[in-house]
Structure formats: C-alpha cells, structure tokens
N, C-alpha and C. Protein backbone atom coordinates (compact mmCIF):
# COMPACT_ATOMS: atom_id res chain seq x y z
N UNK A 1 13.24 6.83 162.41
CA UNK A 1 13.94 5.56 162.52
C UNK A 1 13.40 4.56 161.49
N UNK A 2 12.08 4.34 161.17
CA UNK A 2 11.31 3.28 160.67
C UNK A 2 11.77 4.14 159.14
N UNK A 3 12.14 5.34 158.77
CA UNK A 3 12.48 5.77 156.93
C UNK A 3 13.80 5.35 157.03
N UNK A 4 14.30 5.59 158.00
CA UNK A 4 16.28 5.08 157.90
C UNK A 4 15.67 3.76 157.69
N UNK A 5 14.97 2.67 158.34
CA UNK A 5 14.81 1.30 158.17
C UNK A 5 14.61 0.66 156.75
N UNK A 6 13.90 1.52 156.74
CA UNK A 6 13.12 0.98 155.15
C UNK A 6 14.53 1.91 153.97
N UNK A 7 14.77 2.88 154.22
CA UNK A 7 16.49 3.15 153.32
C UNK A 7 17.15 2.02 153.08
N UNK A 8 17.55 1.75 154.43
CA UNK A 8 18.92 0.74 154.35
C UNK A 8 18.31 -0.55 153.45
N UNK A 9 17.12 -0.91 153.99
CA UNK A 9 16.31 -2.03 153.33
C UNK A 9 16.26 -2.15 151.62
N UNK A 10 15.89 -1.05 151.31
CA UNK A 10 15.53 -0.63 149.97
C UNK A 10 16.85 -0.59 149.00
N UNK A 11 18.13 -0.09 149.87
CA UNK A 11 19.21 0.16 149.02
C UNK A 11 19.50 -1.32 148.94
N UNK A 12 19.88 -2.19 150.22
CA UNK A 12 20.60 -3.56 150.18
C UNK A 12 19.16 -4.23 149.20
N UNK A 13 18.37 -3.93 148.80
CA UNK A 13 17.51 -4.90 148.00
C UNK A 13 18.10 -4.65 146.84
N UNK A 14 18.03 -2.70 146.40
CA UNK A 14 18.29 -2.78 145.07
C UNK A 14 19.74 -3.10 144.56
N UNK A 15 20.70 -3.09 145.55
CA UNK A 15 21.90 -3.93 145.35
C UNK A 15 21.89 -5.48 144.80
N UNK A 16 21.00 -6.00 145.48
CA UNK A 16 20.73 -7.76 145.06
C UNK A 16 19.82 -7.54 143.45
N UNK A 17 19.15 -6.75 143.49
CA UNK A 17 18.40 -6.87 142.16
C UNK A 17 19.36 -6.41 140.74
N UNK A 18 20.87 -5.50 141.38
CA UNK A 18 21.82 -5.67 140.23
C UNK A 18 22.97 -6.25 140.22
N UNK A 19 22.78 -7.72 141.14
CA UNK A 19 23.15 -8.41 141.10
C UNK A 19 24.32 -8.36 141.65
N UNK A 20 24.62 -7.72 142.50
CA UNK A 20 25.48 -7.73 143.78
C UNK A 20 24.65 -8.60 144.86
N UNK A 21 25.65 -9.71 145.55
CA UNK A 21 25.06 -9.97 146.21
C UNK A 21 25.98 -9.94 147.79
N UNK A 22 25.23 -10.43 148.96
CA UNK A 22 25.80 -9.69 150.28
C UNK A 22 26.42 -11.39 150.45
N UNK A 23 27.82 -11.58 151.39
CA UNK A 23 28.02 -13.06 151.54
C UNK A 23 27.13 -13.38 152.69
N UNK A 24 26.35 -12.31 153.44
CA UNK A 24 25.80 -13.07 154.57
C UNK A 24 24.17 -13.12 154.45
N UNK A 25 23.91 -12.96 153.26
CA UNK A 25 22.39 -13.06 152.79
C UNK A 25 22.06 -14.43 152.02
N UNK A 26 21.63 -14.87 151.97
CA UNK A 26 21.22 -16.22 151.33
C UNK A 26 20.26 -15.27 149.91
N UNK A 27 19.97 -16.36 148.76
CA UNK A 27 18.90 -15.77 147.90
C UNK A 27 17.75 -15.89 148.26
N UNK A 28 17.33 -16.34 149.44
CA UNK A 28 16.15 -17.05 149.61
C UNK A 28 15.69 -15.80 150.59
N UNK A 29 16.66 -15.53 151.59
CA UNK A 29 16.21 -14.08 152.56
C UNK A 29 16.08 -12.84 151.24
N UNK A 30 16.86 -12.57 150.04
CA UNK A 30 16.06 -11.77 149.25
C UNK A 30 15.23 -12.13 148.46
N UNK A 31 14.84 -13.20 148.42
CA UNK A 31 12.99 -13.26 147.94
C UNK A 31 12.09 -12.91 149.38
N UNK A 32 12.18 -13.18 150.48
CA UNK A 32 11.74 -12.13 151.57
C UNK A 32 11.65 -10.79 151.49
N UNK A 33 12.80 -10.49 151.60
CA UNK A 33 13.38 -8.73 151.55
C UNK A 33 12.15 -8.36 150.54
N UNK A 34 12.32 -9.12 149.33
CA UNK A 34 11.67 -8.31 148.16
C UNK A 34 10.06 -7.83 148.13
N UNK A 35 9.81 -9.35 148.84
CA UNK A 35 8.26 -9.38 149.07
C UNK A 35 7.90 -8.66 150.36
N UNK A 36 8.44 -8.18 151.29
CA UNK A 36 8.12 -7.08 152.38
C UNK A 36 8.28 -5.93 151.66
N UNK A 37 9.20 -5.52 151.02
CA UNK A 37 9.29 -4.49 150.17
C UNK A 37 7.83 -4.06 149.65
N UNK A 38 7.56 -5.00 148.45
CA UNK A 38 6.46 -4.90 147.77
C UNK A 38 4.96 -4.68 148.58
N UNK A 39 5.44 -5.23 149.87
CA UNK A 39 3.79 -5.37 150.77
C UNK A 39 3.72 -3.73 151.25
N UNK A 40 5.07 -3.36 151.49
CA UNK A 40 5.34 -2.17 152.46
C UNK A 40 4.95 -0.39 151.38
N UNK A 41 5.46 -0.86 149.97
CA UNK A 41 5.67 -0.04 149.19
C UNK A 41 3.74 -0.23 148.32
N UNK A 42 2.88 -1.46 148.83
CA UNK A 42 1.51 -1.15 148.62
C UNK A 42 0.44 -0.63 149.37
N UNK A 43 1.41 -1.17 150.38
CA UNK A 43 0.50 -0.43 151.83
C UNK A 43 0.49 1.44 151.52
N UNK A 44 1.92 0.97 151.23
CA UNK A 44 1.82 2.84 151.36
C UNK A 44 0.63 3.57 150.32
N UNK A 45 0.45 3.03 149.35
CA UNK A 45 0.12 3.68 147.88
C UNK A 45 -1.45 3.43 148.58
N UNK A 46 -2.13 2.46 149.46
CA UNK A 46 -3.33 2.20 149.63
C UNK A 46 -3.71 3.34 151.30
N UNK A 47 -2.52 3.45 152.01
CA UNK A 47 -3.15 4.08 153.06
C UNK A 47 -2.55 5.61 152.86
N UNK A 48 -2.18 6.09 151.50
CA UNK A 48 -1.69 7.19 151.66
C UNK A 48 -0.87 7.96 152.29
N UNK A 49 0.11 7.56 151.89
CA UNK A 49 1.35 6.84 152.58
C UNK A 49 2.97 8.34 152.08
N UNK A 50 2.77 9.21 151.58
CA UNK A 50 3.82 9.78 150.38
C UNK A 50 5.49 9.90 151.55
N UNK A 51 5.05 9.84 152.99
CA UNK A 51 6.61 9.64 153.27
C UNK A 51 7.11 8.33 153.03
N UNK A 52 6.33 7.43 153.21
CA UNK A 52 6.89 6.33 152.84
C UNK A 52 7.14 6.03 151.28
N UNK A 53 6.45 6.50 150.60
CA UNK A 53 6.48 6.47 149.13
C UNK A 53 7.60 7.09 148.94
N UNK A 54 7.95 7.98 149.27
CA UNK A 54 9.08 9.00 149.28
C UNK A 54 10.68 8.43 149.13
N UNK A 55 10.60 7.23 150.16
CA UNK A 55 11.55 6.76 150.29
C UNK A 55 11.88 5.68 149.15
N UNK A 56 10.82 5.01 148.90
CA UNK A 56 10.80 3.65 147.86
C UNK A 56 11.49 4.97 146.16
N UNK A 57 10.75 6.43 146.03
CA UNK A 57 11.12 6.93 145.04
C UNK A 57 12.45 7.03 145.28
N UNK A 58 12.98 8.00 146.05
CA UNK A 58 14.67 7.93 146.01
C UNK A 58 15.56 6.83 146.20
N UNK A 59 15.20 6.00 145.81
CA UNK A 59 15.60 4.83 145.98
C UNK A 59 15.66 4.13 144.45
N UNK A 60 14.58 4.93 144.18
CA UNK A 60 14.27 4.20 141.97
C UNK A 60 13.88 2.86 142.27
N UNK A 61 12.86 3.06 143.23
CA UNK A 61 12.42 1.07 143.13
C UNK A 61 11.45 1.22 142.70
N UNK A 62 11.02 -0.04 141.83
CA UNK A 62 10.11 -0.04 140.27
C UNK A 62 8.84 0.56 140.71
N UNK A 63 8.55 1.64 140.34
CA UNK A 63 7.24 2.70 140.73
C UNK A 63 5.78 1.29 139.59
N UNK A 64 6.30 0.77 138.85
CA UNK A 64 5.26 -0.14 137.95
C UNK A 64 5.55 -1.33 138.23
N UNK A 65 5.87 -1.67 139.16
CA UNK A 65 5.48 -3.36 140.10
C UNK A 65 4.04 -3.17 140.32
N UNK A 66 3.84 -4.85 139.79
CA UNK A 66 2.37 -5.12 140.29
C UNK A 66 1.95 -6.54 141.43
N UNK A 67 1.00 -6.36 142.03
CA UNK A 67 0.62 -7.33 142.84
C UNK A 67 0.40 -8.39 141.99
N UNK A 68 -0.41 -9.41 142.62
CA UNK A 68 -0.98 -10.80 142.21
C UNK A 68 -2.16 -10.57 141.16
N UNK A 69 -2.98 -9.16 141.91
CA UNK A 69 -4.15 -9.01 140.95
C UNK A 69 -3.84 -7.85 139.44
N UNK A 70 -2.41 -7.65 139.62
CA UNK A 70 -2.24 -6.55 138.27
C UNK A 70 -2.26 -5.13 138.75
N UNK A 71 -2.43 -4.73 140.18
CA UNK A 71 -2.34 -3.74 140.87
C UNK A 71 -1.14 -2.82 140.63
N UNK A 72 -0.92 -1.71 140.09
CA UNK A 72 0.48 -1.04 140.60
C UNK A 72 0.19 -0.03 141.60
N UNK A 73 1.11 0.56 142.05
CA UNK A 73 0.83 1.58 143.48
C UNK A 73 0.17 3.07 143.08
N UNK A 74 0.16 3.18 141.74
CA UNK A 74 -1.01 4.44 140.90
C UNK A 74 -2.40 4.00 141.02
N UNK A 75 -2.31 2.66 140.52
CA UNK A 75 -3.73 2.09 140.71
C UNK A 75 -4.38 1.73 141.79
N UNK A 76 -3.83 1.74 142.91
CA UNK A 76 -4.31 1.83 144.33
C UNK A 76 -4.40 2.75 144.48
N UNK A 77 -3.67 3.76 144.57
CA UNK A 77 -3.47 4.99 145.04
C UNK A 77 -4.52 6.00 144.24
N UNK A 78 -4.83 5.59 143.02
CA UNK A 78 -6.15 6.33 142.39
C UNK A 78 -7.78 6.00 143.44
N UNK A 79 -7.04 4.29 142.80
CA UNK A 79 -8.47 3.97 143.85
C UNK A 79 -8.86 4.38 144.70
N UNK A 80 -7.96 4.67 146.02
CA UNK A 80 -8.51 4.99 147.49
C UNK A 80 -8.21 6.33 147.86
N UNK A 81 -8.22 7.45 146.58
CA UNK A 81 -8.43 8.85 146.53
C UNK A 81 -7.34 9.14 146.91
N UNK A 82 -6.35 8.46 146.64
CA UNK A 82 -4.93 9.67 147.09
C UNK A 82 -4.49 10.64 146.36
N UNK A 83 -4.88 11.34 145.94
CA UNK A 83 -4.66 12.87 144.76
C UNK A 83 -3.28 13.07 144.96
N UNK A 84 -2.43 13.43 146.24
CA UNK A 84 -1.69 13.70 146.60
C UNK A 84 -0.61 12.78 145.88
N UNK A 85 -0.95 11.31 146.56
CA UNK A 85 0.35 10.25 146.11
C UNK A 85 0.44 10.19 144.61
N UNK A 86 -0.90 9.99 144.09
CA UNK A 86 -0.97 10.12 142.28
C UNK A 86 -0.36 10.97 141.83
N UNK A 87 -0.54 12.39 141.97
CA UNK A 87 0.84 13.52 141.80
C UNK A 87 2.48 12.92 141.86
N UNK A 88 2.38 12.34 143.23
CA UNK A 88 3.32 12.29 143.80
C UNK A 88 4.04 10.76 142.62
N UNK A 89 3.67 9.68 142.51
CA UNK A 89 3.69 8.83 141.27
C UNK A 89 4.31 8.99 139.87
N UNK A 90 3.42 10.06 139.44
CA UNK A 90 3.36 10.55 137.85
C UNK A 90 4.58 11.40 137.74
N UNK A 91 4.61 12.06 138.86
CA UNK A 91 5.77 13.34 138.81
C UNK A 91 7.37 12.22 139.12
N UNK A 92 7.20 11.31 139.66
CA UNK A 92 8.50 10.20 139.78
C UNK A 92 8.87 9.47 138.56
N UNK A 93 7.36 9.26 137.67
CA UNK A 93 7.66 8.49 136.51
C UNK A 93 7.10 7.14 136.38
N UNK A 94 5.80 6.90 137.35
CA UNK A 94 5.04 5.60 137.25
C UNK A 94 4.52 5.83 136.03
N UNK A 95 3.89 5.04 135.13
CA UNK A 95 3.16 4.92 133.91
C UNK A 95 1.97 4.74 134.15
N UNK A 96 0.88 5.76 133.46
CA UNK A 96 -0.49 5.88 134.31
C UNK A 96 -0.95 4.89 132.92
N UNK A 97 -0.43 4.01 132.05
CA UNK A 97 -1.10 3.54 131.11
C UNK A 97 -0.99 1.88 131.91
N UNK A 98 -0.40 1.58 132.80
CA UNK A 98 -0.34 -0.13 132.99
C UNK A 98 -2.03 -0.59 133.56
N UNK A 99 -2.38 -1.50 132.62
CA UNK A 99 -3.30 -2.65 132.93
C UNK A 99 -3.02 -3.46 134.01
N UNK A 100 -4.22 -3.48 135.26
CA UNK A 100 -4.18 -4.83 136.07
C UNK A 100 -4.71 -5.97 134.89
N UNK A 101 -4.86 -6.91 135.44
CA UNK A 101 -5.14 -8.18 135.02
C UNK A 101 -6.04 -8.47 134.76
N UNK A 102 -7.28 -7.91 134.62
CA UNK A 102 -8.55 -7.34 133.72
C UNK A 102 -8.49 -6.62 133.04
N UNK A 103 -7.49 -5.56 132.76
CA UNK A 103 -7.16 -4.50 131.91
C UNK A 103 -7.12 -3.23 132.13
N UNK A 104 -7.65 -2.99 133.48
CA UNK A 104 -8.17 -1.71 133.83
C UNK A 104 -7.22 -0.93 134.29
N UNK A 105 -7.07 0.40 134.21
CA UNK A 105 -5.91 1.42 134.46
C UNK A 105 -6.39 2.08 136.22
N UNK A 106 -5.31 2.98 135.77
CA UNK A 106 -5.51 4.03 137.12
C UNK A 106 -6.81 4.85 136.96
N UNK A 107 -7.11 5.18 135.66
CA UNK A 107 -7.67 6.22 135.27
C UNK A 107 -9.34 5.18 135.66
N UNK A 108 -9.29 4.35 134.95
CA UNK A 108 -10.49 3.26 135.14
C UNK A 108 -11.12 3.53 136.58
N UNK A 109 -10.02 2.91 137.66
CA UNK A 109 -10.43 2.72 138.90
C UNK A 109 -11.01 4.15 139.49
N UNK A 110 -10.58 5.23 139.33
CA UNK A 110 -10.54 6.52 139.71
C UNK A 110 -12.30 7.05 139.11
N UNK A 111 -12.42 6.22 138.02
CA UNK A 111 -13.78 6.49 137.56
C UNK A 111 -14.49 6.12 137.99
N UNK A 112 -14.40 4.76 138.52
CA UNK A 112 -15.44 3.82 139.29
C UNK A 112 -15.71 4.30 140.64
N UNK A 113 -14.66 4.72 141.03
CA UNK A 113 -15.00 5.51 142.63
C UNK A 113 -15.36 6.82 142.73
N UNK A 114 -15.48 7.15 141.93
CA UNK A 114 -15.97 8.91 142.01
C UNK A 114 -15.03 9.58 142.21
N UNK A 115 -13.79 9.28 142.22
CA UNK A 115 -12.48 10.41 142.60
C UNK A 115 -12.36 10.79 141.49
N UNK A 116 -13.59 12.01 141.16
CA UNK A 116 -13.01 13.44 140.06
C UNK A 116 -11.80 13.81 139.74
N UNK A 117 -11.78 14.45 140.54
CA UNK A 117 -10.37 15.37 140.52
C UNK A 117 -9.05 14.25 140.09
N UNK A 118 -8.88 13.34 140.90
CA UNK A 118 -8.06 12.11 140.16
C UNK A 118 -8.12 11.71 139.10
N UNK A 119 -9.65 11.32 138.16
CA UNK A 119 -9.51 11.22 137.37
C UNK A 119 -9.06 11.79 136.26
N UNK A 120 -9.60 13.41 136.80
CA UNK A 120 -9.11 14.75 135.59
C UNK A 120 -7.82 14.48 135.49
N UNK A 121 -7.16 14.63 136.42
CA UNK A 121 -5.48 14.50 136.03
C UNK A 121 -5.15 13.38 135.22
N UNK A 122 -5.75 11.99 135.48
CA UNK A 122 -5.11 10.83 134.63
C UNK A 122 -5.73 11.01 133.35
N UNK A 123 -6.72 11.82 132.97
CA UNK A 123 -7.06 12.03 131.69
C UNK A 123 -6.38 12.51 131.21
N UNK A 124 -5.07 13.58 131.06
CA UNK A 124 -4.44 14.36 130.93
C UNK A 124 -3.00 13.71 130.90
N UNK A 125 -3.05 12.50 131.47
CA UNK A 125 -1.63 11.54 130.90
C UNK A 125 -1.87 10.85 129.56
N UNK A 126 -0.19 10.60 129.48
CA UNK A 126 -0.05 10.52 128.02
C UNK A 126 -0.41 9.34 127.67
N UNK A 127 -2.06 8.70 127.52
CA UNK A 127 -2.07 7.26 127.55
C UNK A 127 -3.46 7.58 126.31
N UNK A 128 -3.61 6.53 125.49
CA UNK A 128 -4.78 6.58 124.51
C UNK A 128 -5.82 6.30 125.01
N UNK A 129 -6.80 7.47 125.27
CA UNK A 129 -8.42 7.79 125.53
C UNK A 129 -8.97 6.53 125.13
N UNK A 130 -8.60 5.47 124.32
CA UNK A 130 -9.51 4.62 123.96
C UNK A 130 -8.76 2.94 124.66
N UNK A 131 -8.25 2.99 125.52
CA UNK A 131 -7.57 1.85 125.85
C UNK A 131 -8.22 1.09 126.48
N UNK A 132 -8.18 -0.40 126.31
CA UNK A 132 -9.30 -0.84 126.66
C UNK A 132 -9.23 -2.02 127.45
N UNK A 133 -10.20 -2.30 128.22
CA UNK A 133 -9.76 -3.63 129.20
C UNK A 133 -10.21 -4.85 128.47
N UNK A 134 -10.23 -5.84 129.34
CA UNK A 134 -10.29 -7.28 129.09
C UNK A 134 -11.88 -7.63 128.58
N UNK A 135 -12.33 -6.86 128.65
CA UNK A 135 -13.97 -6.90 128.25
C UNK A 135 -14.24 -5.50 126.95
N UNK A 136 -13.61 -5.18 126.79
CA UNK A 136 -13.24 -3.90 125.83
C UNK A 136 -14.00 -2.93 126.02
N UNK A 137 -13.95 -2.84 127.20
CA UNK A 137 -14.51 -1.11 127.61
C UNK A 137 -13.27 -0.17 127.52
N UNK A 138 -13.82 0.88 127.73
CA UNK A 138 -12.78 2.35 127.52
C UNK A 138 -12.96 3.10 128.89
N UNK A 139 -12.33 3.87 129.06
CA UNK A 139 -12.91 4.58 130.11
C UNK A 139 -13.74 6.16 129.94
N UNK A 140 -14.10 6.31 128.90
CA UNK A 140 -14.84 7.03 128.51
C UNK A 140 -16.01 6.26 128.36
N UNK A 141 -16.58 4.52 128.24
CA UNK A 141 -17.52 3.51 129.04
C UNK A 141 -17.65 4.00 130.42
N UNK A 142 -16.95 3.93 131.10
CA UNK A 142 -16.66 3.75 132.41
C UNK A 142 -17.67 5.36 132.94
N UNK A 143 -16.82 6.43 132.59
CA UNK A 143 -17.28 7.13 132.78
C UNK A 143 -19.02 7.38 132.31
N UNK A 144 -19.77 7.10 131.38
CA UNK A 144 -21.03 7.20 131.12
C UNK A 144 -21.70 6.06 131.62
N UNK A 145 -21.46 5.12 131.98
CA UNK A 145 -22.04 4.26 132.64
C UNK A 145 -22.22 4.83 134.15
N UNK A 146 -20.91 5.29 135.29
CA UNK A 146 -21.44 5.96 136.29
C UNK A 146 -21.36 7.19 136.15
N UNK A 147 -22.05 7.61 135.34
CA UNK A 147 -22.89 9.39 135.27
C UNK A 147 -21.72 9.88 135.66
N UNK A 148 -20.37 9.88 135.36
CA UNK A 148 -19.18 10.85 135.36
C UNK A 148 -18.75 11.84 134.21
N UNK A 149 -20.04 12.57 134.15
CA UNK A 149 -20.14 13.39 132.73
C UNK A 149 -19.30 14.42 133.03
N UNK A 150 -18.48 14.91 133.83
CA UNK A 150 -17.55 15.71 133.48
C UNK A 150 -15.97 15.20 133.17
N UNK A 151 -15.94 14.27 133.34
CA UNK A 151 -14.99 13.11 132.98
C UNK A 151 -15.00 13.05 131.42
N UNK A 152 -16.53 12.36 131.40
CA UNK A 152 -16.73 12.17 130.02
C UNK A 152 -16.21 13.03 128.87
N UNK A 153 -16.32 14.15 129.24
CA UNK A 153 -16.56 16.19 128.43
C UNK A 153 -15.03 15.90 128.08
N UNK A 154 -14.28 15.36 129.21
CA UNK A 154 -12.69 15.53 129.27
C UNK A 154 -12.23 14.80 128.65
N UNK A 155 -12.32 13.40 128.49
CA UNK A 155 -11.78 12.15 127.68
C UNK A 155 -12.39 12.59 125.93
N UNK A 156 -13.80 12.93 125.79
CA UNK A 156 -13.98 13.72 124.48
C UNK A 156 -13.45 14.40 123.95
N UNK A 157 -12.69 15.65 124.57
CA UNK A 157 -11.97 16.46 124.31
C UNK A 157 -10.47 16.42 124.36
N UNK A 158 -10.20 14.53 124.70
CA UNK A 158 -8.78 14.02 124.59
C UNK A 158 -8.43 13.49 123.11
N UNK A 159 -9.99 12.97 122.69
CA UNK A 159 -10.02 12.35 121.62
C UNK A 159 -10.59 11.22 121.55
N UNK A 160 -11.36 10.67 122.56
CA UNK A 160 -12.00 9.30 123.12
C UNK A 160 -12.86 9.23 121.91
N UNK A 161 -12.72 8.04 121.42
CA UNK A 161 -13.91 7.21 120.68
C UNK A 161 -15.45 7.29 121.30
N UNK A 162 -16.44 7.93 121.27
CA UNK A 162 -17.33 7.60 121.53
C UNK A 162 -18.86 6.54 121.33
N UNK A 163 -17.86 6.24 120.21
CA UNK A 163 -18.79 5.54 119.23
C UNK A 163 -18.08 4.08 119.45
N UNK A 164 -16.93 3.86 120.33
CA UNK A 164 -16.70 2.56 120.53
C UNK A 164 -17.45 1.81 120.61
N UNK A 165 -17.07 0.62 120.92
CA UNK A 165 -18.47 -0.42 121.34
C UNK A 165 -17.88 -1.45 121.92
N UNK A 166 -17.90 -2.70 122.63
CA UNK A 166 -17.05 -3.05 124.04
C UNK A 166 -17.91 -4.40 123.82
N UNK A 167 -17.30 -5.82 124.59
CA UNK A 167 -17.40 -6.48 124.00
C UNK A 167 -18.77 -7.49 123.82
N UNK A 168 -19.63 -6.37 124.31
CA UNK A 168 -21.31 -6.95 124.83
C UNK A 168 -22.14 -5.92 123.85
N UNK A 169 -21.42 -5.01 122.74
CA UNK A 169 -21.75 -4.47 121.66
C UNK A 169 -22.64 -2.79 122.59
N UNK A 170 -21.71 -2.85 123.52
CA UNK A 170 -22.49 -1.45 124.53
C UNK A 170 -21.46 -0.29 124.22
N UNK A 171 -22.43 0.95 123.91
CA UNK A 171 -21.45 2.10 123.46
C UNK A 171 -21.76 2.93 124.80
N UNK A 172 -20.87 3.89 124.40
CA UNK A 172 -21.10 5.40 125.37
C UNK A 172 -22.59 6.24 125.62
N UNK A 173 -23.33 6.32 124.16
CA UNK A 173 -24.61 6.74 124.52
C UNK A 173 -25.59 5.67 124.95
N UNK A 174 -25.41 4.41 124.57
CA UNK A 174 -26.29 3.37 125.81
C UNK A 174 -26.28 3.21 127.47
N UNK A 175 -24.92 3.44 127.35
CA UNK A 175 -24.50 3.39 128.78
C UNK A 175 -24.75 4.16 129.67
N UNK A 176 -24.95 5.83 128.99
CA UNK A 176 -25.25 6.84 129.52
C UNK A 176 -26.67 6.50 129.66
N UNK A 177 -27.74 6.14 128.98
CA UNK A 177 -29.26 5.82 129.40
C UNK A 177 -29.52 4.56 130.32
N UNK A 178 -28.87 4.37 130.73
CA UNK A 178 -28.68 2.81 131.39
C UNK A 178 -29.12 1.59 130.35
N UNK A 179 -28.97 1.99 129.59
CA UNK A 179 -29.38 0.49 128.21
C UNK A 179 -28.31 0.11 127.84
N UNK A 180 -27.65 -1.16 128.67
CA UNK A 180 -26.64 -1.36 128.94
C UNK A 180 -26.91 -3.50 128.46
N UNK A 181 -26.01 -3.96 127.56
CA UNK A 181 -26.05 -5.46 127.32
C UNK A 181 -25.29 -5.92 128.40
N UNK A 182 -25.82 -7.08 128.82
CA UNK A 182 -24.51 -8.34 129.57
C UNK A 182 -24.55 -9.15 128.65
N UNK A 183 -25.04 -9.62 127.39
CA UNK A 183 -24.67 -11.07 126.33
C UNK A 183 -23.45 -10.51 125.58
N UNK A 184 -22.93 -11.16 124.93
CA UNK A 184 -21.84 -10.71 123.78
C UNK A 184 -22.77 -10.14 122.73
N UNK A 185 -22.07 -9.21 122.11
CA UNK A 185 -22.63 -8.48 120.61
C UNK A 185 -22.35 -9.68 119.40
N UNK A 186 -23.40 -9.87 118.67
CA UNK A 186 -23.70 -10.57 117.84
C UNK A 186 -22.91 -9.92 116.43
C-alpha cells in the first residue's frame, strides 16, 4: 500500500515538474509534495531502502538531487554501506562524479568509512581519479591518509596523480606516514 502511495505521489509530482498542473493542487502544496519526496527518497538511500528506491527509479525522479549539505542519494548511500543501493543507483544512472558542497564524492565518503568493497566499485566509475574537493584533496588523499591501501593500489592503477598535492601542500606519500600539514602550502 505505502509503494502504491509513494507511485501515485511520485507520478502526480513528476507531472507538476513538466509543468502540468492539477486544478485542485495549489503551487504551494507542490513545493510540499516535492520536499516529502526528497525527505522520503533520502531516507531511503540512508536506511537502505532499494524498494523504496525502486519506486522513485521507475518513476525517473532526479537520481542527482541534492540536500542542503550537497548530499545526493549515492552519497549517502555510499556512506552508510549500502553496496546494494550503490549498485542499485549507478545501474539507474545516478552520476558517481557529483560534489557535495565541500566537494567530496561518493567515492570520498565510502573512503572515509571503510566501506571497501563500495569504494572498489566507485573507483571503477567513469569519474577522474584526480577530482578534487574544496580543500584539493583527491581521493587517492583520502585513501592514504586512512591506511586504505587497497583502494589506493586501485585509484593508481586508474591513473590517480600521486604526486598531487592539496591545498595545505600534503601529498599521498606524506599522508600515508602521517606527516600530514593543517597551514596552507607556501
């Protein structure tokens, strides 16, 4: 009952978003609609969620919407180890290259938490090994900073810069010894 709910929901939204509109809806109840949508379609991506995800996909509702903080539902869904939904994402057509609002990807977050296996796969999307956040780390940083040396092996063998340097003048082999700057590089 609650996937028929969220159907009917999802279709009459994406109707208003091409600009059909209903005479007994106001615009103001679909800035509602939209934003339950968005809460419902993050929840899912954060509690591992793929029937509900399921539904938001057949539906073609924007798999690269982001929250307030730059979040899309890959980048949660990396974060809080959903292997499953991340499959489930990539194979619909989310873009494993979008920056939150620090810069950081799916692939980023997936490094920071220890979800291996997640990360292997986002290494393996079609996004440049050297992309970099708001502080100009890479995630081949990311990875040698928390001792994710089989990560590391993988992003090397994507083509990762190792010799980058980020914006506190810290490379990959510092990071890996913990000789790591917080000032800016001179």
């Amino acid at each position: 009952m609650r996937s028929l709910l969220l159907s009917t929901v999802l279709l009459f939204s994406t109707a208003c978003w091409a600009g059909e509109s209903s005479p007994t809806a106001p615009s103001s109840d679909s800035a509602a609609i939209q934003a339950q949508l968005r809460d419902y379609f993050f929840t899912a991506a954060r509690e591992g969620r793929s029937d509900m995800l399921a539904e938001f996909i057949n539906t073609h509702y924007d798999l690269n919407v982001q929250d307030e903080k730059g979040y899309t539902a890959l980048i949660l869904a990396a974060y809080h180890g959903h292997k499953e939904l991340v499959e489930q994402l990539l194979k619909a057509g989310a873009d494993p290259c979008v920056q939150d609002k620090r810069g950081n990807t799916a692939l980023m977050g997936a490094i920071f938490k220890g979800e291996i296996a997640i990360a292997h796969r986002l290494v393996m999307a079609e996004c440049s090994p050297d992309q970099r956040n708001s502080s100009g780390q890479t995630a081949a940083m990311y990875a040698a900073l928390f001792q994710r040396k089989e990560v590391l092996d993988a992003l090397a063998a994507q083509g990762a810069d190792l010799n980058a340097k980020d914006a506190m003048g810290n490379t990959v082999e510092k990071l890996e010894r913990g000789e790591f700057s917080q000032a800016p590089a001179q």
